[in-house]
N, C-alpha and C. Protein backbone atom coordinates (compact mmCIF):
# COMPACT_ATOMS: atom_id res chain seq x y z
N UNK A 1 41.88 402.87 46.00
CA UNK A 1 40.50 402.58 46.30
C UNK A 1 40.22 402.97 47.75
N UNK A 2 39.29 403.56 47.72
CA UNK A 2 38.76 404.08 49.20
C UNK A 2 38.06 403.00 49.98
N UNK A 3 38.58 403.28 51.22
CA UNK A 3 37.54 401.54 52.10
C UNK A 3 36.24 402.46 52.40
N UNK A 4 35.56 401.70 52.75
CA UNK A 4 34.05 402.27 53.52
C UNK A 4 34.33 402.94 54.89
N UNK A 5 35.17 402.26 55.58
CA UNK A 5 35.29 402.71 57.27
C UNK A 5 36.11 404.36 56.51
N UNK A 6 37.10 404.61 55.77
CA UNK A 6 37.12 406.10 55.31
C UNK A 6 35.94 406.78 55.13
N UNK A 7 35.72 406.41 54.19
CA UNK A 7 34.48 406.94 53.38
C UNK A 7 32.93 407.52 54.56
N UNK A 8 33.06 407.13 55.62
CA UNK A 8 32.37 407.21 56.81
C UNK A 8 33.07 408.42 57.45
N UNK A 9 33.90 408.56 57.69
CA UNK A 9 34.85 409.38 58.43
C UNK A 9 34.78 411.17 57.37
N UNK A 10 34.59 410.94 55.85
CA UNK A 10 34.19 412.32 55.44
C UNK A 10 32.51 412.84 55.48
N UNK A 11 31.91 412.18 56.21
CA UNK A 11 30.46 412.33 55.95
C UNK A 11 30.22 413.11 57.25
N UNK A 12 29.71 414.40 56.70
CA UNK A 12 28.88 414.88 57.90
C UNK A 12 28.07 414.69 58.71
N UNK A 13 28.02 415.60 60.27
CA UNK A 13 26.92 414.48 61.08
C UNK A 13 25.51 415.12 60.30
N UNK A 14 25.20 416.21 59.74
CA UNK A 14 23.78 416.07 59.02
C UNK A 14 23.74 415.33 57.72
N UNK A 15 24.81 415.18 57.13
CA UNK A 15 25.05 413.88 55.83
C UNK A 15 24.21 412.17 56.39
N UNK A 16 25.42 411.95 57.99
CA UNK A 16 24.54 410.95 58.33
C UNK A 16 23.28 410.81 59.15
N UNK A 17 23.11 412.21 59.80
CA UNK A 17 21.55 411.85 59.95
C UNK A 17 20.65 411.69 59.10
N UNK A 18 20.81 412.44 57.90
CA UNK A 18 19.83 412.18 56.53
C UNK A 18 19.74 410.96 56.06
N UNK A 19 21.29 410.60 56.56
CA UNK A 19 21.21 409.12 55.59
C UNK A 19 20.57 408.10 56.68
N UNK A 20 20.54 407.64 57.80
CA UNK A 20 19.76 407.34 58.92
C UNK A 20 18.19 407.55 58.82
N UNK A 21 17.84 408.57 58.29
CA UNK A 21 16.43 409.01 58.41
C UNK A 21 15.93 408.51 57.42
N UNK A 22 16.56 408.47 56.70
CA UNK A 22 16.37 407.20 54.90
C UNK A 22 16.02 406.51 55.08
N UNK A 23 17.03 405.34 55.94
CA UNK A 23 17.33 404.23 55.72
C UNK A 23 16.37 404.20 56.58
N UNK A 24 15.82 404.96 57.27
CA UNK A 24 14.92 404.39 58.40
C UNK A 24 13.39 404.21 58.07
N UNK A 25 13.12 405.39 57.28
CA UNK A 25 11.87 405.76 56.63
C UNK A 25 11.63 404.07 55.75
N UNK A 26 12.98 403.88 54.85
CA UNK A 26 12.81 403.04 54.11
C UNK A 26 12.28 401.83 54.44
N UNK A 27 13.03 401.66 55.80
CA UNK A 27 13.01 400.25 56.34
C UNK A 27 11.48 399.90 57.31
N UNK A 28 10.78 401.19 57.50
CA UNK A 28 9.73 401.06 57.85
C UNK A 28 8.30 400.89 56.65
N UNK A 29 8.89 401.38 56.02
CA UNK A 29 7.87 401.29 54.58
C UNK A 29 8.04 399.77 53.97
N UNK A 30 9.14 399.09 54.20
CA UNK A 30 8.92 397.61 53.92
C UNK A 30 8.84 396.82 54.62
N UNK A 31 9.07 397.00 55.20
CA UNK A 31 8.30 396.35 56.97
C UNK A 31 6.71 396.52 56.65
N UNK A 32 6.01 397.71 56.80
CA UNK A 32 4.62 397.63 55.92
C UNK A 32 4.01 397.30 55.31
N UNK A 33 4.91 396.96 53.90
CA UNK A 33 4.78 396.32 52.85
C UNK A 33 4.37 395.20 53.27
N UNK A 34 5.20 394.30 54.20
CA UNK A 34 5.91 393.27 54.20
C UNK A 34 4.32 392.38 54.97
N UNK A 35 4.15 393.65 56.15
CA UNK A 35 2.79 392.95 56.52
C UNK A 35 0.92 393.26 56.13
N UNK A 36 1.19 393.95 54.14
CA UNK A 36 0.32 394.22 53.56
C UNK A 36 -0.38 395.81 54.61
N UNK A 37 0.61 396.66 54.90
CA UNK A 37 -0.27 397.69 55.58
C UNK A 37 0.66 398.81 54.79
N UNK A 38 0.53 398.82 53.55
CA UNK A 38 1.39 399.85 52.66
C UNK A 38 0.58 401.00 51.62
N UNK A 39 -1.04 400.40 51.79
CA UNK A 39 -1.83 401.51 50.73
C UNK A 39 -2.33 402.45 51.86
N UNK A 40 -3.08 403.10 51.37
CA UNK A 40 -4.05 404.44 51.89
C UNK A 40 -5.10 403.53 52.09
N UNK A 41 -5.40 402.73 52.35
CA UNK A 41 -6.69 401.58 53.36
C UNK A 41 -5.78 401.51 54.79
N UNK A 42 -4.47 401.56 55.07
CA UNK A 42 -3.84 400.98 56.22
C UNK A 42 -4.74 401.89 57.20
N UNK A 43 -4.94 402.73 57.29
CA UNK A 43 -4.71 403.40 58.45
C UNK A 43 -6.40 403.32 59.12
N UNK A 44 -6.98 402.80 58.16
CA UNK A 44 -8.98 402.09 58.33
C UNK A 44 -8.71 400.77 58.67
N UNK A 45 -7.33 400.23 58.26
CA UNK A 45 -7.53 398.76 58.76
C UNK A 45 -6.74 398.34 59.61
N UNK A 46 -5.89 399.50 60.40
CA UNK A 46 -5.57 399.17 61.66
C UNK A 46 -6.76 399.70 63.29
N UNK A 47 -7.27 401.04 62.45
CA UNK A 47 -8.59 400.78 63.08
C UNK A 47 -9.85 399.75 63.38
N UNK A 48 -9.66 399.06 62.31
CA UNK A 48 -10.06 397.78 62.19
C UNK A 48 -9.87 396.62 63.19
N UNK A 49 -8.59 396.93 62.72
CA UNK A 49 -8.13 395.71 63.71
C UNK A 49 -7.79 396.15 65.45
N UNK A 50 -7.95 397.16 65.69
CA UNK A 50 -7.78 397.50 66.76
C UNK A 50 -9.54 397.15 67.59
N UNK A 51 -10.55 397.62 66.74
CA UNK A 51 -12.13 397.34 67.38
C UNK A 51 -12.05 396.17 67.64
N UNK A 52 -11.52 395.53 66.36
CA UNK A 52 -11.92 393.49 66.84
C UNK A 52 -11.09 393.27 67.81
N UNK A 53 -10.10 393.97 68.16
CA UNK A 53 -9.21 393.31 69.36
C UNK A 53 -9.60 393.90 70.68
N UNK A 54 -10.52 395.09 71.02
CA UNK A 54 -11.21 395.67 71.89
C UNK A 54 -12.59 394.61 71.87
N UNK A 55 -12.91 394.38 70.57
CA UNK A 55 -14.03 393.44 71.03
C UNK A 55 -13.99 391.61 71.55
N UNK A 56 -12.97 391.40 71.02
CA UNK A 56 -12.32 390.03 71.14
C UNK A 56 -12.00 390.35 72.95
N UNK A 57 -11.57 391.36 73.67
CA UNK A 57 -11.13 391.47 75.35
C UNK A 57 -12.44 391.48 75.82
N UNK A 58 -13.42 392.16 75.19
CA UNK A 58 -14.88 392.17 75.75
C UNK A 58 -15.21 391.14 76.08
N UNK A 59 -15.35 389.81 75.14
CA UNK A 59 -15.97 389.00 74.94
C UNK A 59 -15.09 387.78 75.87
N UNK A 60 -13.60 388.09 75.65
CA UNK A 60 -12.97 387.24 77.09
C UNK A 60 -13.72 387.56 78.86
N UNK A 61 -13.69 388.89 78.78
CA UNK A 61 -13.91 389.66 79.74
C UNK A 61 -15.52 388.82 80.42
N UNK A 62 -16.38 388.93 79.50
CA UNK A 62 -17.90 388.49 79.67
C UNK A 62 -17.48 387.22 79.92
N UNK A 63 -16.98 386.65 79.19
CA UNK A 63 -17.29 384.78 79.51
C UNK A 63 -16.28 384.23 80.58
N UNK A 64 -15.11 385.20 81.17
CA UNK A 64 -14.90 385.03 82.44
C UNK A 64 -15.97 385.24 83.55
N UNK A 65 -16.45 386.31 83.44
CA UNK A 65 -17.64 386.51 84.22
C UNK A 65 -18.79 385.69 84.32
N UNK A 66 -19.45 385.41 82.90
CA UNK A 66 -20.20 384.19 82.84
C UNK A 66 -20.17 383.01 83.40
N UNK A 67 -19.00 382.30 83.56
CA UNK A 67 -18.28 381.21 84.05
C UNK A 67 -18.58 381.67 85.71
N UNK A 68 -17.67 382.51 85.86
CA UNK A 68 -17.65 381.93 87.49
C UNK A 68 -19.19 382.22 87.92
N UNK A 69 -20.28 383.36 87.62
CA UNK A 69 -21.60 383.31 87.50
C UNK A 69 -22.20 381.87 87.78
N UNK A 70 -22.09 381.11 86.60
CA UNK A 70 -22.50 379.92 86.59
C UNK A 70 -22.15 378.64 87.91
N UNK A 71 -21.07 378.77 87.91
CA UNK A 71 -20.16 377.95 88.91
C UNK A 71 -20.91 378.93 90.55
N UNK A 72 -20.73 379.97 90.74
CA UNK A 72 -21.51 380.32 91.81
C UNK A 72 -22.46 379.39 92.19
N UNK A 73 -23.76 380.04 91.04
CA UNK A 73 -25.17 379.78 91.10
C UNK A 73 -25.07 378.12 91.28
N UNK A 74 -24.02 377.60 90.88
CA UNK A 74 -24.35 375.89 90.67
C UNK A 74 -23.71 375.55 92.30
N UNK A 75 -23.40 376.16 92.55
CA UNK A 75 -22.16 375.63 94.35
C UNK A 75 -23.70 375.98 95.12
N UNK A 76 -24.41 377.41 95.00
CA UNK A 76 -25.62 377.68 95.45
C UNK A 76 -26.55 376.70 95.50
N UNK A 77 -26.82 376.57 94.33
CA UNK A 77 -28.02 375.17 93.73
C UNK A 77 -27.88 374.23 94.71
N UNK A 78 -26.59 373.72 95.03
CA UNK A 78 -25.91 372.25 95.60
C UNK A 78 -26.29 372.55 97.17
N UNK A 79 -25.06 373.34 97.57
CA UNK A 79 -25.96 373.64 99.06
C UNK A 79 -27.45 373.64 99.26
N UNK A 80 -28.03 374.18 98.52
CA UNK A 80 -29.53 374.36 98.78
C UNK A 80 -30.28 373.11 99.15
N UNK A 81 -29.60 372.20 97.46
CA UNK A 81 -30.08 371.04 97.56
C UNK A 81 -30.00 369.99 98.12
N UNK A 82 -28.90 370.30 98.96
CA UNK A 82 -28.32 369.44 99.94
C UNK A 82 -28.92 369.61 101.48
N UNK A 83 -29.05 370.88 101.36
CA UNK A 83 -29.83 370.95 102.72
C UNK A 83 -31.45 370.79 102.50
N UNK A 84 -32.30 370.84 101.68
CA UNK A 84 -33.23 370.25 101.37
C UNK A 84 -33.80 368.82 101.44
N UNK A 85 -32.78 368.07 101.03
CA UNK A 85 -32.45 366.42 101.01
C UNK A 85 -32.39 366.36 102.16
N UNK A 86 -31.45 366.72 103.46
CA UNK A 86 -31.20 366.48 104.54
C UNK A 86 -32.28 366.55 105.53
N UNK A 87 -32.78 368.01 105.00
CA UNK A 87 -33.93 368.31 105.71
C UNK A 87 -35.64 367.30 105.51
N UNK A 88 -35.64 367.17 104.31
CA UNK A 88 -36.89 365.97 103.86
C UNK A 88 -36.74 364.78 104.56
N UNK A 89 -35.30 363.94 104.54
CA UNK A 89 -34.89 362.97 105.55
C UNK A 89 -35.54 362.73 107.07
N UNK A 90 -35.16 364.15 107.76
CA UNK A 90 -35.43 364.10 109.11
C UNK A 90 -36.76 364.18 109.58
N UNK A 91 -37.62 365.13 108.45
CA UNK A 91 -39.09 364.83 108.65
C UNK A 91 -39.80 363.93 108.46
């Protein structure tokens, strides 16, 4: 009976690159499978999912901005209103 570690040792190096390129092809095609991206829709619905995730950074992007916007205008508001108050006082 032949062991495997032989059986390795008669295989050519283009025997095992083929067999590598198999196993590789293979193992990427169920990997695919695996996360439902295996029909002829995949390649519309990783476009897909790539817009919502460009639009999902947008929308972080804006409501960081929004925020400190707000927080500005409100530190603004306060000073203002503070020196207003102060100022009504003394007159």
């Amino acid at each position: 009976m032949n062991s495997p570690i032989l059986a390795v040792r008669n295989i050519s190096d283009e025997e095992l690159k083929s067999m590598l390129h198999e196993a590789a092809e293979w193992g990427a095609k169920r990997a695919l499978a695996d996360i439902g991206l295996h029909d002829d829709e995949a390649g519309s619905d990783v476009k897909e999912l790539r817009g919502l995730l460009e639009t999902w950074r947008d929308a972080k992007r804006t409501a960081f901005r929004t925020t400190i916007s707000w927080l500005t205008k409100g530190f603004l508001i306060m000073i203002i209103g503070s020196v207003w108050f102060y100022a009504s006082k003394k007159g």
